[in-house]
N, C-alpha and C. Protein backbone atom coordinates (compact mmCIF):
# COMPACT_ATOMS: atom_id res chain seq x y z
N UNK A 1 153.46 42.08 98.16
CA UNK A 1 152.37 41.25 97.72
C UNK A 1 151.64 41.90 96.54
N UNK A 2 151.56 43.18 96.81
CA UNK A 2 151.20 43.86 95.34
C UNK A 2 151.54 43.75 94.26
N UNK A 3 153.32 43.82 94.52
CA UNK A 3 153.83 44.06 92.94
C UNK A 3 153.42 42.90 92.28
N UNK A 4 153.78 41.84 93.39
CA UNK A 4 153.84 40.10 92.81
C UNK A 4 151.96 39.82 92.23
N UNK A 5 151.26 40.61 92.75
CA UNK A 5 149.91 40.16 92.14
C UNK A 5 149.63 40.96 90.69
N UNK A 6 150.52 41.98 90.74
CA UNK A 6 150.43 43.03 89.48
C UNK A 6 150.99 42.02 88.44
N UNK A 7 151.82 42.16 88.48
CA UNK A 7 153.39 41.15 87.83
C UNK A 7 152.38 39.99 87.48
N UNK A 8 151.78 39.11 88.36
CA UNK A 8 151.20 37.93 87.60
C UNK A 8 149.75 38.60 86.81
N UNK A 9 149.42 39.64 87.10
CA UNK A 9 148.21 40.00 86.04
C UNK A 9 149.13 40.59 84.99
N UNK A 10 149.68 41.43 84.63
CA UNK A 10 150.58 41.52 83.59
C UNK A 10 150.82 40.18 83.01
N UNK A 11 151.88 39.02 83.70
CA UNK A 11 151.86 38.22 82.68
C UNK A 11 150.60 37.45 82.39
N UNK A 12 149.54 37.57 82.88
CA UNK A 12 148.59 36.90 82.67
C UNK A 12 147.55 37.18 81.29
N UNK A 13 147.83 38.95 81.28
CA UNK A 13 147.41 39.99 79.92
C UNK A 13 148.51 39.36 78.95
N UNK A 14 149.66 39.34 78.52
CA UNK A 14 150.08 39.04 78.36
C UNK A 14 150.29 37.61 77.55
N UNK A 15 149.37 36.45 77.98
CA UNK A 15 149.46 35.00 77.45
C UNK A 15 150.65 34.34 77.66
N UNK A 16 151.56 34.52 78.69
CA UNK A 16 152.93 33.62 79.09
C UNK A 16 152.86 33.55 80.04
N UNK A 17 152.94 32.38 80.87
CA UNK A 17 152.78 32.35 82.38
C UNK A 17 154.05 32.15 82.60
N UNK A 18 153.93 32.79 84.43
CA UNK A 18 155.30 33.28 84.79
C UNK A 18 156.38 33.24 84.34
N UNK A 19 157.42 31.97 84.72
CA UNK A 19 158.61 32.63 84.20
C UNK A 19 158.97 31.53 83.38
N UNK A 20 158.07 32.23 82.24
CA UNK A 20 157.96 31.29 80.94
C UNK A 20 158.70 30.28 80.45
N UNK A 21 158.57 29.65 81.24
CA UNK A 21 158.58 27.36 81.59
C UNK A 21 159.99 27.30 80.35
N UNK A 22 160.92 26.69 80.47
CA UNK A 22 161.90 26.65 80.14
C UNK A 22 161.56 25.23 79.28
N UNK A 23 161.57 26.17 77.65
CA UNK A 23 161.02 25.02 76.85
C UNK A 23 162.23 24.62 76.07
N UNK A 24 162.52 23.21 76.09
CA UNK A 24 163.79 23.11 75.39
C UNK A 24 164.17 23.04 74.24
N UNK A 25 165.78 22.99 73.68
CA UNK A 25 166.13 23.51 72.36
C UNK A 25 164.91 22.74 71.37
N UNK A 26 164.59 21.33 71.46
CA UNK A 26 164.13 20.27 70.43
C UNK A 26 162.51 21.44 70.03
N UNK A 27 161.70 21.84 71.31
CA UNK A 27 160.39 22.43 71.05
C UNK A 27 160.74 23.68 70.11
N UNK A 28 161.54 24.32 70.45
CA UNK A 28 161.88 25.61 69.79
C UNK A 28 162.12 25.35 68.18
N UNK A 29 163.24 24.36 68.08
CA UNK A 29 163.22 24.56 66.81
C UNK A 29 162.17 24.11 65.70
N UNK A 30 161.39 22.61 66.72
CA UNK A 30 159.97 22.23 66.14
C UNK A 30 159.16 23.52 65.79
N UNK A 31 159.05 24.79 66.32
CA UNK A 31 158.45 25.64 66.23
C UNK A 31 159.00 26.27 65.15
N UNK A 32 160.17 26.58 64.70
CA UNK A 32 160.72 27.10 64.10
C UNK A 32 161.14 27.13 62.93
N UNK A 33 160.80 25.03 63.00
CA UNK A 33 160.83 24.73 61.42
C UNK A 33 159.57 24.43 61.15
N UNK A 34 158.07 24.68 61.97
CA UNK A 34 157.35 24.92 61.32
C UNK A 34 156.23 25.80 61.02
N UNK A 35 157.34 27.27 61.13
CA UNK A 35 157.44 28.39 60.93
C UNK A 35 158.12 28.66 59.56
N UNK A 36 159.18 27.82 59.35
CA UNK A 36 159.86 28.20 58.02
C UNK A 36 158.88 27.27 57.02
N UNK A 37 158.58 25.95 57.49
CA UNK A 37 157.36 25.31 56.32
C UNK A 37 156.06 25.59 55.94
N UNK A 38 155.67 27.20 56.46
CA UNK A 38 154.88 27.62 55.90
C UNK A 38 154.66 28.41 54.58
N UNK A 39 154.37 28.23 53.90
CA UNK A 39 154.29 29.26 52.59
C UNK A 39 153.65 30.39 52.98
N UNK A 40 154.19 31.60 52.17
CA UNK A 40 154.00 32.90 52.31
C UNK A 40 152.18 32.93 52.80
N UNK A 41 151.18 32.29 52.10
CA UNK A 41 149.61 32.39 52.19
C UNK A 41 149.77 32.28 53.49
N UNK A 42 149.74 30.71 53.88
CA UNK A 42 149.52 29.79 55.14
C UNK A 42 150.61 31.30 56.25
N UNK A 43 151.69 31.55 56.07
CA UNK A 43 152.30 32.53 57.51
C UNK A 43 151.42 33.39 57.31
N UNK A 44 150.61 34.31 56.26
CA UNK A 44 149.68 35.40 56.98
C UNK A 44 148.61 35.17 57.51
N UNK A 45 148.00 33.63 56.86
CA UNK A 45 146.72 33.24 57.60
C UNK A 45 147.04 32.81 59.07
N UNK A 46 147.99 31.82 59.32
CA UNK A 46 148.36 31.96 60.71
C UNK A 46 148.50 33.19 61.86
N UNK A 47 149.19 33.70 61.33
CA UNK A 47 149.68 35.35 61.81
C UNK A 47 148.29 35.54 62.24
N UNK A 48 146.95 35.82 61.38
CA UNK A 48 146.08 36.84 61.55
C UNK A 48 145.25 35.37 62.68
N UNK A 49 144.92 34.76 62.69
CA UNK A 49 144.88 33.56 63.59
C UNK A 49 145.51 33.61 64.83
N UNK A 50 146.25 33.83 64.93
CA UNK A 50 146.70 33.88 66.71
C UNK A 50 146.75 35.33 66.88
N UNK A 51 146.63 36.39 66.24
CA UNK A 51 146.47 37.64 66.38
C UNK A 51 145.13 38.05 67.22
N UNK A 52 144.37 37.10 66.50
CA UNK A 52 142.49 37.28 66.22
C UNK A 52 142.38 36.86 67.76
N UNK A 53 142.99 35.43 68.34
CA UNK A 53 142.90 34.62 69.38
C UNK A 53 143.15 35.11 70.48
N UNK A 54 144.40 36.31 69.88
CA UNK A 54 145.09 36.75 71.21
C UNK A 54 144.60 38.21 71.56
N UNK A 55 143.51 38.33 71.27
CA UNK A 55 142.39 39.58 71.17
C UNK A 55 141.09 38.74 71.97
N UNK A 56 140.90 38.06 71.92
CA UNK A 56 139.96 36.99 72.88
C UNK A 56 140.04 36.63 73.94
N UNK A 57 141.34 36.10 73.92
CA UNK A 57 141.80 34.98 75.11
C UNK A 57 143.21 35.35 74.83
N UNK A 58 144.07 34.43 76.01
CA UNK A 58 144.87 34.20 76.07
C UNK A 58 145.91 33.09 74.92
N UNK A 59 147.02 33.91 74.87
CA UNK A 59 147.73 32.52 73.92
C UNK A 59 148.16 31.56 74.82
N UNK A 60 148.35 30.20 74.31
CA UNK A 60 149.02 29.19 75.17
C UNK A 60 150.78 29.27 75.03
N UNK A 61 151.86 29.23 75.66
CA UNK A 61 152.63 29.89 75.44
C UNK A 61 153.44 29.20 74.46
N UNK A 62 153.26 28.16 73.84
CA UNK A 62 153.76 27.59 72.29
C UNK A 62 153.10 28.83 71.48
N UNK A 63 151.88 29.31 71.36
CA UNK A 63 151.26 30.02 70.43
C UNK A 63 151.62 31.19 70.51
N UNK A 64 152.48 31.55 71.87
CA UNK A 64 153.24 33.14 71.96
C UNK A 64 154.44 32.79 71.31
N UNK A 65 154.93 31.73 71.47
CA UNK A 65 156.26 31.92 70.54
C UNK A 65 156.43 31.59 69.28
N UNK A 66 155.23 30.41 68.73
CA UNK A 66 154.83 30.86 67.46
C UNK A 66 154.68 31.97 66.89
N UNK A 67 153.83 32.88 67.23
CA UNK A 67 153.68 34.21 66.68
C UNK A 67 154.60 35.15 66.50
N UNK A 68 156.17 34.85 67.82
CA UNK A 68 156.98 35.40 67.67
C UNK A 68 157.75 35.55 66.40
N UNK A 69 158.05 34.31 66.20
CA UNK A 69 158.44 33.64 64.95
C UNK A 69 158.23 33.97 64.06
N UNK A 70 156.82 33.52 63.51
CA UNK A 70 156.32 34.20 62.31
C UNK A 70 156.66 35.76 61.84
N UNK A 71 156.56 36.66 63.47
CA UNK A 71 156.24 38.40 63.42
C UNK A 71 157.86 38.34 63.24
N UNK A 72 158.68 37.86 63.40
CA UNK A 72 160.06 37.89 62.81
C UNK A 72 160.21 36.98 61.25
N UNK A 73 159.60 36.17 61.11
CA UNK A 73 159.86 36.11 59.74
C UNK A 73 159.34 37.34 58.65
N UNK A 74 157.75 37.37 58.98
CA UNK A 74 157.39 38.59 58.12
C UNK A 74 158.11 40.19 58.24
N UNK A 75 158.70 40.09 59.00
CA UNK A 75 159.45 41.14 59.17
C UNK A 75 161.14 41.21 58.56
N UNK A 76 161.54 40.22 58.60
CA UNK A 76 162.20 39.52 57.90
C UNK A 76 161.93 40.22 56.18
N UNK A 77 160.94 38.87 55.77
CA UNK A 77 160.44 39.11 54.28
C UNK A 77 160.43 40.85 54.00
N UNK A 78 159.43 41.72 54.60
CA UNK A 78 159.87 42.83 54.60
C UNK A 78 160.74 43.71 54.12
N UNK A 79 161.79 42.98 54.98
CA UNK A 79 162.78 44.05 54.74
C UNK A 79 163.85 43.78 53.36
N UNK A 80 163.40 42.45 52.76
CA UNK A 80 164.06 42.11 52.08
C UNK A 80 163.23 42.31 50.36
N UNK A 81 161.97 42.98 50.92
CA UNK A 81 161.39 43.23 49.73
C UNK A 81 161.60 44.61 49.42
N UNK A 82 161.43 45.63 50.32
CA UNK A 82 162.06 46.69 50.48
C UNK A 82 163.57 47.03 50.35
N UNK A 83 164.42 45.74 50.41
CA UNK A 83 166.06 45.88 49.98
C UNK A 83 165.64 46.22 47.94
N UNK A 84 164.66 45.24 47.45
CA UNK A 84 164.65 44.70 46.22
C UNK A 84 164.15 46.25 45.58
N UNK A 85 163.11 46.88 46.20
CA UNK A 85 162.52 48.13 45.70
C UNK A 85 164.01 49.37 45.46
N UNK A 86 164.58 49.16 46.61
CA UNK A 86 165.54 50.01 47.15
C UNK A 86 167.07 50.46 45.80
N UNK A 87 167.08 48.64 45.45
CA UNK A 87 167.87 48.71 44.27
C UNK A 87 167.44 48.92 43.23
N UNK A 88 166.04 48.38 42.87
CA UNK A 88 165.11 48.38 41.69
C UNK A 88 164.96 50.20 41.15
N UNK A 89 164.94 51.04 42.69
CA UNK A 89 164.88 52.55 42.52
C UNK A 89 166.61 53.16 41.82
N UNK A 90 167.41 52.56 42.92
CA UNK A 90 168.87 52.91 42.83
C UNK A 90 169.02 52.54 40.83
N UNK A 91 168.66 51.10 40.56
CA UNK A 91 169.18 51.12 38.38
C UNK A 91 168.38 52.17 37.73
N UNK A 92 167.18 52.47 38.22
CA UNK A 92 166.49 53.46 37.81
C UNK A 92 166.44 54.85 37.76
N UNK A 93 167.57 55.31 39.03
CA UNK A 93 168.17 55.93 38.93
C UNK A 93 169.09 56.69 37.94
N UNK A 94 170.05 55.57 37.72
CA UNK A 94 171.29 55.09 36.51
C UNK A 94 170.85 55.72 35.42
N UNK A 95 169.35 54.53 34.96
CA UNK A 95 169.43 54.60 33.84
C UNK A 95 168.58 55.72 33.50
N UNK A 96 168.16 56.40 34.16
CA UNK A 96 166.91 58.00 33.62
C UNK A 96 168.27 58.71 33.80
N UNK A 97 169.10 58.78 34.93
CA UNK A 97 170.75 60.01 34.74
C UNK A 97 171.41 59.41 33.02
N UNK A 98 171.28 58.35 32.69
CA UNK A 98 172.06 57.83 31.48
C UNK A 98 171.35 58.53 30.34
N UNK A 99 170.10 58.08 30.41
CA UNK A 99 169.33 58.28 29.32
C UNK A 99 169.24 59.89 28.96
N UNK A 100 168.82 60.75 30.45
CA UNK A 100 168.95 62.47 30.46
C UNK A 100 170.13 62.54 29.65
N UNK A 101 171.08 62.28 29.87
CA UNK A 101 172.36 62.44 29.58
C UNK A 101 172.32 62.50 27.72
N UNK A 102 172.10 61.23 26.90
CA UNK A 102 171.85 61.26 25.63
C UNK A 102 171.09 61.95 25.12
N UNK A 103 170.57 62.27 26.04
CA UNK A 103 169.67 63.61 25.30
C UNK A 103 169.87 64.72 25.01
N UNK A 104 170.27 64.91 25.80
CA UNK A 104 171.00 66.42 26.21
C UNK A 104 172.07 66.51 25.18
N UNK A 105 173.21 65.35 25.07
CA UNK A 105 174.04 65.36 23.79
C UNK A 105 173.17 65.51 22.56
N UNK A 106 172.44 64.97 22.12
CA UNK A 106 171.80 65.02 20.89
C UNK A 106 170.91 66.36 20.98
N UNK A 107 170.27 66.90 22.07
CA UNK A 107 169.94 68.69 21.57
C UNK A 107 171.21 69.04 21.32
N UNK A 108 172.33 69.11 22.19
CA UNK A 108 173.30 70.06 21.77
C UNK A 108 173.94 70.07 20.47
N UNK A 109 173.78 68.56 19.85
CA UNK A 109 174.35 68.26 18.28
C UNK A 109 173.50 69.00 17.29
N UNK A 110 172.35 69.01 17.56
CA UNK A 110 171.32 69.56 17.16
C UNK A 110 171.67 71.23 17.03
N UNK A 111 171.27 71.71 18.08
CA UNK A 111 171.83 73.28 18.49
C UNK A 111 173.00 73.72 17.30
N UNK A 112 173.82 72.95 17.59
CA UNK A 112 175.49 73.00 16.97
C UNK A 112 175.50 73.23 15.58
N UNK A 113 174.67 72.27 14.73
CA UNK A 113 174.25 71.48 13.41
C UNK A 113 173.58 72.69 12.59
């Protein structure tokens, strides 16, 4: 009787009640595509919106899997801005080894001369 009263205060901290209601494919992806029709502004203002809510109160459990969503899209975006830095470092790389490189020829022509 314990665990089971623990277990429902957990999910109750939590914002999903029990054994989180078997919502079907059609709700999910409603959620999901309008998760993707948000523009970059509107997903962080949301985000910080059920963040804020779920520091108050409880989420309703559409609004837990909203948030899921979103905290996987921005995480998402993320990593794909960090791919862009990643290469942006890697040509920059290239081209300061390229450029060292001409230089170094032209002291030594120099030197030589």
């Amino acid at each position: 009787m314990r665990r089971e009263r623990r277990a429902m205060e957990k999910r109750r901290d939590q914002g999903v009640p029990g054994p989180a209601l078997q919502l079907n494919n059609n709700t999910r992806r409603n959620i999901e595509y309008k998760v993707q029709g948000f523009s970059s502004e509107q997903l962080v203002e949301r985000f910080h919106g059920l963040v804020d809510k779920r520091l108050n109160e409880s989420l309703k459990l559409m609004e837990a899997i909203e948030l899921d969503r979103i905290e996987a899209r921005l995480n998402s975006e993320d990593n794909e801005e960090m791919n862009h830095v990643t290469e942006f470092r890697d040509e920059w790389v290239l081209e300061r080894g390229e450029l060292l490189a001409s230089i170094e020829r032209i002291v030594a022509g120099l030197k030589s001369a």
